[in-house]
PDB file of N, CA and C in Angstrom:
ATOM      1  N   UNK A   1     -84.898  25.203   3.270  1.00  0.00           N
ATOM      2  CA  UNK A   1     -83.643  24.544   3.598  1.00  0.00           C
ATOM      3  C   UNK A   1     -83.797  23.875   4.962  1.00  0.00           C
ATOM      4  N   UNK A   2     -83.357  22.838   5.031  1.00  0.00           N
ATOM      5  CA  UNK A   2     -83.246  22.163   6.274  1.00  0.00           C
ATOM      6  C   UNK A   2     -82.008  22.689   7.657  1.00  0.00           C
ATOM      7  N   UNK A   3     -82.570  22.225   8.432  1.00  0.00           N
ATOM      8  CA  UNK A   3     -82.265  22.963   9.746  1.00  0.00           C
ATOM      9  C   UNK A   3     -80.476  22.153   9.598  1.00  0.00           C
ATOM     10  N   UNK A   4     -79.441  22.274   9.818  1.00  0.00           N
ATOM     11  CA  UNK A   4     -78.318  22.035   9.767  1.00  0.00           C
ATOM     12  C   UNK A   4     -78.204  20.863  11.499  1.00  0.00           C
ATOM     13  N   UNK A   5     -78.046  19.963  11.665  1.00  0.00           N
ATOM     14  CA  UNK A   5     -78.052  19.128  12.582  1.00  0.00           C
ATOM     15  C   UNK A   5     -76.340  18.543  12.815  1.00  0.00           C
ATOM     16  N   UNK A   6     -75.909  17.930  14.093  1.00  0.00           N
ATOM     17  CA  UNK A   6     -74.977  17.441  14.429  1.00  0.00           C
ATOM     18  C   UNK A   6     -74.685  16.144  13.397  1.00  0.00           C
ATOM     19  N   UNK A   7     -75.596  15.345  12.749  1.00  0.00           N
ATOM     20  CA  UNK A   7     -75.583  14.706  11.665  1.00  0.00           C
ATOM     21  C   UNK A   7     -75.448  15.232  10.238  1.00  0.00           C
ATOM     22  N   UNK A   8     -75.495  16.218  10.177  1.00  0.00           N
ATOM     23  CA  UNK A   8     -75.292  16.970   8.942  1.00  0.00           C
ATOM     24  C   UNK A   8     -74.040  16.833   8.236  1.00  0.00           C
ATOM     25  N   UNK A   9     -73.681  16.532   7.081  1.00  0.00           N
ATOM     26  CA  UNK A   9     -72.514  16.416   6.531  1.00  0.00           C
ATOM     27  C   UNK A   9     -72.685  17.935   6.039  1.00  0.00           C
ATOM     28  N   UNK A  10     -71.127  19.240   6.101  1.00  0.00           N
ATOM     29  CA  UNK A  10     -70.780  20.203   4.971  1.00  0.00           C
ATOM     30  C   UNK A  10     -69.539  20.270   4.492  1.00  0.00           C
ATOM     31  N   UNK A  11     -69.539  21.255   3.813  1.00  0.00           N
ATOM     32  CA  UNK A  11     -68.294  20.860   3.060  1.00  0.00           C
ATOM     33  C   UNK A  11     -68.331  22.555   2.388  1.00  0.00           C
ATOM     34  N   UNK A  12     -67.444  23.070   2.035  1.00  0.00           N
ATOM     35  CA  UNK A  12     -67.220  24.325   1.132  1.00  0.00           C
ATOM     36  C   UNK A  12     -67.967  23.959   0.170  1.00  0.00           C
ATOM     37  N   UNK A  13     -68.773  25.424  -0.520  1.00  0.00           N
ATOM     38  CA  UNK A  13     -69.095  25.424  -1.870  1.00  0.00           C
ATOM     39  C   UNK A  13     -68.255  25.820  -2.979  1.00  0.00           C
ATOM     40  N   UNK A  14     -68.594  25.487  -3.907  1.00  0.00           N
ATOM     41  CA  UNK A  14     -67.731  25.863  -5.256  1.00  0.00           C
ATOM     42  C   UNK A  14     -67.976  27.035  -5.726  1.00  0.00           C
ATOM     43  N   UNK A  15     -68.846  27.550  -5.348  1.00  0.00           N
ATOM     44  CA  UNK A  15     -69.539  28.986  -5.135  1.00  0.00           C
ATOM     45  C   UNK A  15     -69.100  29.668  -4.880  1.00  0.00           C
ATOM     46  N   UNK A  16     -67.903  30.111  -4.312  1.00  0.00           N
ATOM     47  CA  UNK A  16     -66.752  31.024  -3.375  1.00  0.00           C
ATOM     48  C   UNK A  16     -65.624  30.999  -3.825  1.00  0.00           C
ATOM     49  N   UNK A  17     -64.787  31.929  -3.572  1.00  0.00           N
ATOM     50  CA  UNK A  17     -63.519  31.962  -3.291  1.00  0.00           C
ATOM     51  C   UNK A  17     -63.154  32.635  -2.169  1.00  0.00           C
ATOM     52  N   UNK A  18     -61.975  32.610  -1.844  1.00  0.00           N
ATOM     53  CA  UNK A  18     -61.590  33.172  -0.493  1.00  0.00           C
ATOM     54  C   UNK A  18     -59.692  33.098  -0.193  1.00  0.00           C
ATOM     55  N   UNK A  19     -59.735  34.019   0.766  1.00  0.00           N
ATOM     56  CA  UNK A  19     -57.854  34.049   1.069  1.00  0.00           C
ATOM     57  C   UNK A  19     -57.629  34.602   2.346  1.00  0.00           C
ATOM     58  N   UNK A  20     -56.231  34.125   2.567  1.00  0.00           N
ATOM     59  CA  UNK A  20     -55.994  34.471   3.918  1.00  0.00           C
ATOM     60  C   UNK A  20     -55.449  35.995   3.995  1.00  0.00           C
ATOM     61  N   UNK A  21     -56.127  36.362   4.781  1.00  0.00           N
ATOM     62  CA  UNK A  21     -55.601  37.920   5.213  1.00  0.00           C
ATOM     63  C   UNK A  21     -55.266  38.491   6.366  1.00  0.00           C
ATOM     64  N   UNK A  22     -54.090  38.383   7.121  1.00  0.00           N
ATOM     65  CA  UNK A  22     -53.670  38.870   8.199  1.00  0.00           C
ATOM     66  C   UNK A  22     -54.668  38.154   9.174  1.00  0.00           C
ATOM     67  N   UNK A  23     -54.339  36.875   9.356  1.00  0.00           N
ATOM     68  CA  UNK A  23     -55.236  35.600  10.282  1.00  0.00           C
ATOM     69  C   UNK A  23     -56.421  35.591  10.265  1.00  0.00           C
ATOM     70  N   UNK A  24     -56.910  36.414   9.408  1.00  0.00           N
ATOM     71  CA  UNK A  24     -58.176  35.885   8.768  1.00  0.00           C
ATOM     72  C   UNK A  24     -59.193  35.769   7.099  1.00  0.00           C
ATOM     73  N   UNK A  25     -59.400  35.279   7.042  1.00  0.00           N
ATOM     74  CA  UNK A  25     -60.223  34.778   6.386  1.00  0.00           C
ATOM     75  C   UNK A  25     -62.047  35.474   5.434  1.00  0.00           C
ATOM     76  N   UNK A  26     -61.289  35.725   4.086  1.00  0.00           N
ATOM     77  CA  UNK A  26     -62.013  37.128   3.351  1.00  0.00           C
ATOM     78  C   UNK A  26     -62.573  35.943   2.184  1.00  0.00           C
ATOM     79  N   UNK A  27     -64.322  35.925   2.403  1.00  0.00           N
ATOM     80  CA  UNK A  27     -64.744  35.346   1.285  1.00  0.00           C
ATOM     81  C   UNK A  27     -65.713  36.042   0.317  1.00  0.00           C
ATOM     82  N   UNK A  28     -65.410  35.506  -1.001  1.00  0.00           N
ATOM     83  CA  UNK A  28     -66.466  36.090  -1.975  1.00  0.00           C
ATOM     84  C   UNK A  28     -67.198  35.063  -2.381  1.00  0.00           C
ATOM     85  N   UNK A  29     -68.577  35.491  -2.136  1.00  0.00           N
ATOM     86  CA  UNK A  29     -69.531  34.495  -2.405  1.00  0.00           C
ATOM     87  C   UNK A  29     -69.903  34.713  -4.327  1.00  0.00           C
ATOM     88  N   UNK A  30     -69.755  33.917  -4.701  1.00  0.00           N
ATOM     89  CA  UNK A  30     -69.900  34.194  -6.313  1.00  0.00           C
ATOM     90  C   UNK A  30     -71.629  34.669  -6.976  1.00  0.00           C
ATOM     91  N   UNK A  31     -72.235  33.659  -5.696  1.00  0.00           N
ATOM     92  CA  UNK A  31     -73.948  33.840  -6.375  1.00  0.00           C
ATOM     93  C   UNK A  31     -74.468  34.850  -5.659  1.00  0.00           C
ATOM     94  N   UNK A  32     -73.974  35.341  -4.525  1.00  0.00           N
ATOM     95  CA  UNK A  32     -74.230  36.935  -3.657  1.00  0.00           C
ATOM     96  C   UNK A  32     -73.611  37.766  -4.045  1.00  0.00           C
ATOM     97  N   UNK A  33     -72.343  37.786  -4.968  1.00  0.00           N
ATOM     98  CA  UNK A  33     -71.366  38.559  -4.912  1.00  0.00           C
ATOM     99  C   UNK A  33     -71.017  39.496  -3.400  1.00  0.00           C
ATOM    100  N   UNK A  34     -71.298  38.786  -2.401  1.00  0.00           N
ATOM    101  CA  UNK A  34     -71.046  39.492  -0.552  1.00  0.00           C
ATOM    102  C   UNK A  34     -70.067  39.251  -0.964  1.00  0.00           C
ATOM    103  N   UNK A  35     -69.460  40.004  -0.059  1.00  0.00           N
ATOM    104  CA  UNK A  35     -67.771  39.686   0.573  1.00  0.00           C
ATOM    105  C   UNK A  35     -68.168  38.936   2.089  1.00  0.00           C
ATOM    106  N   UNK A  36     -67.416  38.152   2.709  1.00  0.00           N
ATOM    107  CA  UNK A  36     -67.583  38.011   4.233  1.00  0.00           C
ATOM    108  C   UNK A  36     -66.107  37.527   5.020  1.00  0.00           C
ATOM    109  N   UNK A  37     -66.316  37.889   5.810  1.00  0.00           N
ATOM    110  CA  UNK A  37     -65.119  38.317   6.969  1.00  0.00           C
ATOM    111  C   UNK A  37     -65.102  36.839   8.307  1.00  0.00           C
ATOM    112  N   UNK A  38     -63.760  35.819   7.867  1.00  0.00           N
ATOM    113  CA  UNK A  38     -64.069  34.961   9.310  1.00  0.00           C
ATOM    114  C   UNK A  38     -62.609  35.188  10.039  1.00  0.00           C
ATOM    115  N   UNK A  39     -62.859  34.950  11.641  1.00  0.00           N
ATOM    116  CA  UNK A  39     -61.929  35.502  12.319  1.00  0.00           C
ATOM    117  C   UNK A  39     -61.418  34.369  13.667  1.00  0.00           C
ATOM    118  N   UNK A  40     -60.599  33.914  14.391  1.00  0.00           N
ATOM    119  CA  UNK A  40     -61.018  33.621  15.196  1.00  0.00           C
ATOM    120  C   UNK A  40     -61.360  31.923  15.018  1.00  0.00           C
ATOM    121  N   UNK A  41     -62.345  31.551  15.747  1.00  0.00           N
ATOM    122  CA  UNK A  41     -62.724  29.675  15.320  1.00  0.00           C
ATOM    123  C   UNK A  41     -63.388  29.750  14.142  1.00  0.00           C
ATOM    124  N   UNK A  42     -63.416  31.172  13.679  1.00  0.00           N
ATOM    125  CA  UNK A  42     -64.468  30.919  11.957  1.00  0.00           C
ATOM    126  C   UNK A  42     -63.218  30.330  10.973  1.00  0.00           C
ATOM    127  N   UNK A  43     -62.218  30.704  11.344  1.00  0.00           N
ATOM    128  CA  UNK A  43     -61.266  30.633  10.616  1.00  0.00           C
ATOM    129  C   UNK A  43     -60.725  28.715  10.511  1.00  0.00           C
ATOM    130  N   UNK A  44     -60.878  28.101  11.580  1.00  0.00           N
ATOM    131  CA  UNK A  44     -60.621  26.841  12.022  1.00  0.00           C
ATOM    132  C   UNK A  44     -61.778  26.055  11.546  1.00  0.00           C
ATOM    133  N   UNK A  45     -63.464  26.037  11.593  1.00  0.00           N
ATOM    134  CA  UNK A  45     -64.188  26.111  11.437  1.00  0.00           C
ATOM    135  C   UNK A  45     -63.779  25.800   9.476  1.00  0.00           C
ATOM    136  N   UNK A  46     -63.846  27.057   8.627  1.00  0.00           N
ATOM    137  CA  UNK A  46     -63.276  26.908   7.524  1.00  0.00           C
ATOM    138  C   UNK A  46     -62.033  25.832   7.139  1.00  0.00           C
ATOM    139  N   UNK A  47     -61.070  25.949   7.974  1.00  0.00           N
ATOM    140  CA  UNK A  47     -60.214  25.105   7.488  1.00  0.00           C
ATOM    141  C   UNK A  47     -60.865  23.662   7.823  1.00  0.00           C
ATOM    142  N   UNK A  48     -61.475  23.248   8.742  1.00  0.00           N
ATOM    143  CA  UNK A  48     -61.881  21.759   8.830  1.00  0.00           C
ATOM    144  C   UNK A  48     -62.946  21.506   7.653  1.00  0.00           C
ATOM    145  N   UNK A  49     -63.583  22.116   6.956  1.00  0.00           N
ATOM    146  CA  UNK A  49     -64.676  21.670   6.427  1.00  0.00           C
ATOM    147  C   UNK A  49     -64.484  21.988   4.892  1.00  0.00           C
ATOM    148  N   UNK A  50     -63.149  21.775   4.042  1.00  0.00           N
ATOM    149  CA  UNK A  50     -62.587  21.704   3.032  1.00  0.00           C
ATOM    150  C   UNK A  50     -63.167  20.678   2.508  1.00  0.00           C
ATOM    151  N   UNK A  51     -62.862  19.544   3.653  1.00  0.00           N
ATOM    152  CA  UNK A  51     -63.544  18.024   2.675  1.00  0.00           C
ATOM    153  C   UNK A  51     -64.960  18.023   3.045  1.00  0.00           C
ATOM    154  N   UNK A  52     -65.913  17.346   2.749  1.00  0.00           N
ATOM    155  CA  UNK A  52     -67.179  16.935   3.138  1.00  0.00           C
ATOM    156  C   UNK A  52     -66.817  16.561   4.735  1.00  0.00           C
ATOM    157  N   UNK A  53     -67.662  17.118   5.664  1.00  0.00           N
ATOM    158  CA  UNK A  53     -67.353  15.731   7.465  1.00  0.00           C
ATOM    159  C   UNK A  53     -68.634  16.744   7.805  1.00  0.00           C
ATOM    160  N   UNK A  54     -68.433  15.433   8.960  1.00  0.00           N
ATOM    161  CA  UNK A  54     -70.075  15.489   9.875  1.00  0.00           C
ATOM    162  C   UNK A  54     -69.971  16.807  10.869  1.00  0.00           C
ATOM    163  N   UNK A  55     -71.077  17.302  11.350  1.00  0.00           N
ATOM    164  CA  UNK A  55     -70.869  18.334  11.659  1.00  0.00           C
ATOM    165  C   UNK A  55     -70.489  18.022  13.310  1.00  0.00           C
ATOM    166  N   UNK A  56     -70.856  16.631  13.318  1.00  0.00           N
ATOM    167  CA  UNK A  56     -70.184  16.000  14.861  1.00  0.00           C
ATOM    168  C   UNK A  56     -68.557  16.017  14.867  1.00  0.00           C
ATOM    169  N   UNK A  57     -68.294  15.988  13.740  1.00  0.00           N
ATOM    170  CA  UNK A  57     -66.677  15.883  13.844  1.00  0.00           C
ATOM    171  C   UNK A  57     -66.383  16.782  14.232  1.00  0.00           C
ATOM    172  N   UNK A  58     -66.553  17.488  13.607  1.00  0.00           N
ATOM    173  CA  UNK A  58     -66.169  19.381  13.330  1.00  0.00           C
ATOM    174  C   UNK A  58     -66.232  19.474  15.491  1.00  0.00           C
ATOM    175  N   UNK A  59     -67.810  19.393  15.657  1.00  0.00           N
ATOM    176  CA  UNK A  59     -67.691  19.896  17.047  1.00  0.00           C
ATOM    177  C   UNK A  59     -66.750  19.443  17.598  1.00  0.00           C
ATOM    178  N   UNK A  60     -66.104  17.795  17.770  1.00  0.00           N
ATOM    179  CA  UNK A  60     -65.368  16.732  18.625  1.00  0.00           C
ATOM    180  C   UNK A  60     -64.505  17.373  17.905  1.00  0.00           C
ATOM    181  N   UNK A  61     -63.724  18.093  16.874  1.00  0.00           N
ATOM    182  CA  UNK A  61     -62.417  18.646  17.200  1.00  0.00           C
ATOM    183  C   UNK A  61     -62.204  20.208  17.587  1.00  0.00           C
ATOM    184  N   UNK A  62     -63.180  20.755  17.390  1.00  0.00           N
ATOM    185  CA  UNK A  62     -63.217  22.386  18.070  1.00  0.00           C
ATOM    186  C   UNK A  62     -63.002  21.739  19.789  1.00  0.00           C
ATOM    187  N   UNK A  63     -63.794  21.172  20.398  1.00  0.00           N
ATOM    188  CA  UNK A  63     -63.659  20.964  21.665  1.00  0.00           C
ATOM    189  C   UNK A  63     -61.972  20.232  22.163  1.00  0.00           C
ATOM    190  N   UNK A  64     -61.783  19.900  21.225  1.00  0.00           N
ATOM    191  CA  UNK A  64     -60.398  19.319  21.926  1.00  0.00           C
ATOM    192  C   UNK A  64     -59.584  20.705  21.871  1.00  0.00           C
ATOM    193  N   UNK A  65     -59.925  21.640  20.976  1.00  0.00           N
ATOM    194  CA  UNK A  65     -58.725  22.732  20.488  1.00  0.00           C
ATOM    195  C   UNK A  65     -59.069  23.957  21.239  1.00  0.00           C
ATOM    196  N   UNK A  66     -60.518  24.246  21.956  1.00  0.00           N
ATOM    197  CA  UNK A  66     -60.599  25.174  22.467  1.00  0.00           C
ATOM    198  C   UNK A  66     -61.439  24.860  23.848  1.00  0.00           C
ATOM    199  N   UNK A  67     -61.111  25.430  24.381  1.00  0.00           N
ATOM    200  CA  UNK A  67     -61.182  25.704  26.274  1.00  0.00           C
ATOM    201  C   UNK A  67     -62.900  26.451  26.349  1.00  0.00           C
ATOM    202  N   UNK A  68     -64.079  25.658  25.901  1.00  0.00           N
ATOM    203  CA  UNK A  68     -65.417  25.938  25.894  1.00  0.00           C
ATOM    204  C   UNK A  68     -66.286  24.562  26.318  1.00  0.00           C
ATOM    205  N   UNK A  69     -67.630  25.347  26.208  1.00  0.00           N
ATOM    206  CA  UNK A  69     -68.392  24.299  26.805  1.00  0.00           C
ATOM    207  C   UNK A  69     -69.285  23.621  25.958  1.00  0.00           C
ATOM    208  N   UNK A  70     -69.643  22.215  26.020  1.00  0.00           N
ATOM    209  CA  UNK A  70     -69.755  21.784  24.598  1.00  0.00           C
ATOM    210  C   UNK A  70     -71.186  22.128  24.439  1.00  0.00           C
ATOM    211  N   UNK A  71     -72.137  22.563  25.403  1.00  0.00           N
ATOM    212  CA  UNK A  71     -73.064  23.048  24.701  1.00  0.00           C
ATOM    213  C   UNK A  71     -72.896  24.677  24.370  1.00  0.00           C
ATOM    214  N   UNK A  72     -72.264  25.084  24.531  1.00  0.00           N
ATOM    215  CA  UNK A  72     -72.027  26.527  23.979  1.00  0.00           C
ATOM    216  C   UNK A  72     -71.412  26.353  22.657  1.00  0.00           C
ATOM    217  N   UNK A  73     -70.801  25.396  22.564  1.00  0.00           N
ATOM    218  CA  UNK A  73     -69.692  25.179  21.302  1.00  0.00           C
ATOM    219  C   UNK A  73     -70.870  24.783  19.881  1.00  0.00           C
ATOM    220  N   UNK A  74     -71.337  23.934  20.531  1.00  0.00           N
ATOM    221  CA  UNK A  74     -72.349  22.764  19.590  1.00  0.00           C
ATOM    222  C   UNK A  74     -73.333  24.209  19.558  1.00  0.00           C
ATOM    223  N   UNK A  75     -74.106  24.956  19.671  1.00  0.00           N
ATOM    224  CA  UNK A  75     -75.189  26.258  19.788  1.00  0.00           C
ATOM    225  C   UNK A  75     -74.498  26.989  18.618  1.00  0.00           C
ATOM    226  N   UNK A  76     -73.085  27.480  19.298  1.00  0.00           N
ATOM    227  CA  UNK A  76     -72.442  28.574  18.343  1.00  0.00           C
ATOM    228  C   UNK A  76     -72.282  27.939  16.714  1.00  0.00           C
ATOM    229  N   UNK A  77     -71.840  26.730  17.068  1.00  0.00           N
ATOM    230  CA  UNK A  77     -71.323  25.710  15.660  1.00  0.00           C
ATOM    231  C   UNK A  77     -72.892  26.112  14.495  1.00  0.00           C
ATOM    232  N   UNK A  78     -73.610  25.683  15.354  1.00  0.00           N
ATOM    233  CA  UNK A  78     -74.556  25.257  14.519  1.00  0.00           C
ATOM    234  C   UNK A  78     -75.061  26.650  13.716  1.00  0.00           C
ATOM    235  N   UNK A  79     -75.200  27.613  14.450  1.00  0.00           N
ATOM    236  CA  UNK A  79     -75.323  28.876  14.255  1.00  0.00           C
ATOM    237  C   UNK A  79     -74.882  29.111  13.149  1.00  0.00           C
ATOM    238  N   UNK A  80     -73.545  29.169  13.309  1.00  0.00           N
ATOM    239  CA  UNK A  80     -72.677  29.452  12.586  1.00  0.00           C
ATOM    240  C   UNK A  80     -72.576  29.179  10.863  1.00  0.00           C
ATOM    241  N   UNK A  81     -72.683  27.876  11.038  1.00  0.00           N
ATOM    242  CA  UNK A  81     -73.049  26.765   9.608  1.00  0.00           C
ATOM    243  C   UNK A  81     -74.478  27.368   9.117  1.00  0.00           C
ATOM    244  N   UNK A  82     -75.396  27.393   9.942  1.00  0.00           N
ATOM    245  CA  UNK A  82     -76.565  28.255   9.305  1.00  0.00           C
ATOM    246  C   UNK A  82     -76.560  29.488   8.235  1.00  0.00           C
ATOM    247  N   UNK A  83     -75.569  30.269   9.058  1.00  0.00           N
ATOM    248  CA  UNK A  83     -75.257  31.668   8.308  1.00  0.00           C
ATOM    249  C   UNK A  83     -74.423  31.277   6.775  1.00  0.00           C
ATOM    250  N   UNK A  84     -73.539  30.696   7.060  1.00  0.00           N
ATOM    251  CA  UNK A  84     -73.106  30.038   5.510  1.00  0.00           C
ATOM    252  C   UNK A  84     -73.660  29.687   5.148  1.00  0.00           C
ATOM    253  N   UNK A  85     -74.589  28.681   5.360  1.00  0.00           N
ATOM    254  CA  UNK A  85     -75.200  28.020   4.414  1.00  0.00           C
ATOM    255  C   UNK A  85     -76.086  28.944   3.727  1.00  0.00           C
ATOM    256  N   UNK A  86     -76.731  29.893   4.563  1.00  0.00           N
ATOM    257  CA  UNK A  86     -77.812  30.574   4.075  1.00  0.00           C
ATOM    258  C   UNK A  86     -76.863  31.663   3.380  1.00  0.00           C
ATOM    259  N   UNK A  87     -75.605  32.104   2.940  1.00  0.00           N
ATOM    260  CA  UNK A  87     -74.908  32.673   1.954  1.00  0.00           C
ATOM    261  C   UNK A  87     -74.617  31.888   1.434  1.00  0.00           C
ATOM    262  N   UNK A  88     -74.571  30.764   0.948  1.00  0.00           N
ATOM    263  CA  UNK A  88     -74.161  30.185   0.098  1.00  0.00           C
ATOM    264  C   UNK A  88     -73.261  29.615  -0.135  1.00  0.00           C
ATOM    265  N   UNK A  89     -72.361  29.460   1.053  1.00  0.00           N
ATOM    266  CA  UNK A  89     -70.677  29.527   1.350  1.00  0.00           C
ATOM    267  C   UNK A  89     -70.260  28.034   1.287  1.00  0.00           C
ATOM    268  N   UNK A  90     -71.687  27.053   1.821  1.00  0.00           N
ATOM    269  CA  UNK A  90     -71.529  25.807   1.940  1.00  0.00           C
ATOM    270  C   UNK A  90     -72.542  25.301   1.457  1.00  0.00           C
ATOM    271  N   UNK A  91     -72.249  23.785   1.211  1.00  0.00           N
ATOM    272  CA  UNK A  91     -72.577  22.593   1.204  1.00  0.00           C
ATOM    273  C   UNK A  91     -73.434  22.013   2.193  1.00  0.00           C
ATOM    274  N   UNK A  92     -74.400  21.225   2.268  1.00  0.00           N
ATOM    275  CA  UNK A  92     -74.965  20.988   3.205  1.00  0.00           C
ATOM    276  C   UNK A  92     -75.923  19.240   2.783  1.00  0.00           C
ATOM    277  N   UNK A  93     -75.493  18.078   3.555  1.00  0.00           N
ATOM    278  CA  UNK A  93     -76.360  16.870   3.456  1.00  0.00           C
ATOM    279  C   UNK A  93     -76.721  16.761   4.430  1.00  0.00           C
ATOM    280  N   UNK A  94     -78.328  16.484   5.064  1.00  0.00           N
ATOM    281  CA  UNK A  94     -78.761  15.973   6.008  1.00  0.00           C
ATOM    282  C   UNK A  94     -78.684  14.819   6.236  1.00  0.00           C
ATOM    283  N   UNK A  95     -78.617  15.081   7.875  1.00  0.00           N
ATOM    284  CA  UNK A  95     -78.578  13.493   8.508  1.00  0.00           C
ATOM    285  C   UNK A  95     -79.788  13.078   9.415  1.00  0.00           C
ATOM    286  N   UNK A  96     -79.673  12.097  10.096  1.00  0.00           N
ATOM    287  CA  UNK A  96     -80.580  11.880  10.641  1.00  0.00           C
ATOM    288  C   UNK A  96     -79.883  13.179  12.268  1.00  0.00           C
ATOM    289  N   UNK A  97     -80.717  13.950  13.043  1.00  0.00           N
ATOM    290  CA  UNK A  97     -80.036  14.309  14.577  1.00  0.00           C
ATOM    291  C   UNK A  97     -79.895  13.172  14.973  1.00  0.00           C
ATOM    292  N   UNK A  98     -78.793  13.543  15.977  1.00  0.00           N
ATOM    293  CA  UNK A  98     -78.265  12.195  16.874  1.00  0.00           C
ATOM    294  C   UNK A  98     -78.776  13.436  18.154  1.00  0.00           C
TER     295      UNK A  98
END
């Protein structure tokens, strides 16, 4: 699998389901059968990436919404999208890095 980049388009997989539970966010991965737990900006994070968008977007609106630093933000982001992806949770098109 390719490394997930600021050019990266994701998007939810069809692979999952999931619901809100007391402000956060309980998914079942269908092809892991995991359960997984988002809390916090995982939860925001999830809600932005319903439709397909770049993973630059995603960062340029976490940074307007939270009081961090954008290379801490852009590190954690990317991180983050890794771990889904590698459950299965998402979608993933490469881009070129910017």
């Amino acid at each position: 699998m390719s490394k997930i980049s600021r050019a990266s388009t994701v998007w939810r997989s069809p692979e999952q389901v999931f619901t809100h539970l007391d402000g956060e966010i309980v998914i079942l991965g269908l092809q892991s059968e995991a359960y997984f737990g988002l809390k916090g900006a995982g939860v925001r994070i999830w809600e932005l990436i319903q439709e397909p968008i770049t993973v630059q977007a995603v960062l340029e609106k976490l940074l307007e919404e939270y009081e961090v630093e954008r290379e801490r933000c852009e590190r954690d982001l990317l991180a983050f999208l890794d771990r889904l992806a590698d459950a299965g949770l998402i979608e993933v098109r490469d881009g070129q890095a910017t």
